[in-house]
Protein backbone atom coordinates (compact mmCIF):
# COMPACT_ATOMS: atom_id res chain seq x y z
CA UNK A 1 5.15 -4.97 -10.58
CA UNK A 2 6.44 -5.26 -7.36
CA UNK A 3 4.70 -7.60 -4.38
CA UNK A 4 1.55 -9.77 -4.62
CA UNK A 5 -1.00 -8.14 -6.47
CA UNK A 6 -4.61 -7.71 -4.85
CA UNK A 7 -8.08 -7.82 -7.07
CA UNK A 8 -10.51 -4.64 -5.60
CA UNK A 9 -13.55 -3.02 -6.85
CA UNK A 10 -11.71 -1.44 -9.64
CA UNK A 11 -12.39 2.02 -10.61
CA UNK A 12 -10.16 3.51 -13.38
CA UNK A 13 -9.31 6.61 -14.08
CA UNK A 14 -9.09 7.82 -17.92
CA UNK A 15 -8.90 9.38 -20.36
CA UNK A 16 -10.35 9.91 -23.64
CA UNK A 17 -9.33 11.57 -27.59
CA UNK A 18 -11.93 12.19 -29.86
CA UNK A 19 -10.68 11.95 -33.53
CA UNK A 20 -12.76 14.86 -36.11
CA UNK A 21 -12.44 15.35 -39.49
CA UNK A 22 -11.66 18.54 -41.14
CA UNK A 23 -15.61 19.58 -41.27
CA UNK A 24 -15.59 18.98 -37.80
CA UNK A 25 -17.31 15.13 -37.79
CA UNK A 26 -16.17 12.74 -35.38
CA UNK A 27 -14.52 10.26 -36.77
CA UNK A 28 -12.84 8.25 -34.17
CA UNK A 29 -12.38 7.68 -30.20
CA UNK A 30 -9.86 6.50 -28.41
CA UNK A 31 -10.02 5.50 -24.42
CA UNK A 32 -6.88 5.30 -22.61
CA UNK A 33 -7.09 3.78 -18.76
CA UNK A 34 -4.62 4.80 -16.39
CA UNK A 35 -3.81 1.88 -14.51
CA UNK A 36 -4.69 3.93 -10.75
CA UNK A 37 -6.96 2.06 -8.77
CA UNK A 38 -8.65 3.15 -4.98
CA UNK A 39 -9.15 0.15 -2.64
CA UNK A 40 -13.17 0.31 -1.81
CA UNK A 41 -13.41 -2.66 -0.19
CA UNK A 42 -11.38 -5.42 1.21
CA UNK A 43 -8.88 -7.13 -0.95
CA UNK A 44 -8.00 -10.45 -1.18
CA UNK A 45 -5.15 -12.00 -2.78
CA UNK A 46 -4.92 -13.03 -6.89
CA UNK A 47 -4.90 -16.86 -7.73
CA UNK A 48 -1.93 -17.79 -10.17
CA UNK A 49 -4.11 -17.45 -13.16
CA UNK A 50 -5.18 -14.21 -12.40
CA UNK A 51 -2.31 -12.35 -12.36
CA UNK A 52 -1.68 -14.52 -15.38
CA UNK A 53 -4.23 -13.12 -17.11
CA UNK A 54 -3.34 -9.63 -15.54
CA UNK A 55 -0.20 -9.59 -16.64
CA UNK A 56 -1.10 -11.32 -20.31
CA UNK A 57 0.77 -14.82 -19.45
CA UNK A 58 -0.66 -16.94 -21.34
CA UNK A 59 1.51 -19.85 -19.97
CA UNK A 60 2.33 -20.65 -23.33
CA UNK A 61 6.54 -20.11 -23.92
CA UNK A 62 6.34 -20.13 -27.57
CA UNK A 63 6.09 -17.03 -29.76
CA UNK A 64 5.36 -18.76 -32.94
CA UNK A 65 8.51 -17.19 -34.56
């Protein structure tokens, strides 16, 4: 990721698999976001524990291996 990310009204784009069995049941779905937002309203900078969280940093450096 490249620059400062900004929070916005997030809409997401997506897609989505339905799983069926061989009589034709559905058995499963699967969502997949894309990760393309649209700015809708103004943005405003991310604190640090935001993009943290957006970017799955815990803040914790061990792996437990």
């Amino acid at each position: 990721m490249t620059g400062q990310p900004y929070k916005t009204q997030e809409r997401y784009l997506y897609s989505e698999t339905v799983y069926h069995d061989a009589d034709g049941n559905e058995v499963g779905r699967e969502r997949a976001h894309d990760d393309a937002w649209w700015d809708t309203a103004a943005s405003e900078p991310m604190t640090e524990q935001e993009i943290a969280d957006y970017i799955g940093d815990s803040g914790d450096e061990s792996d437990g291996l």
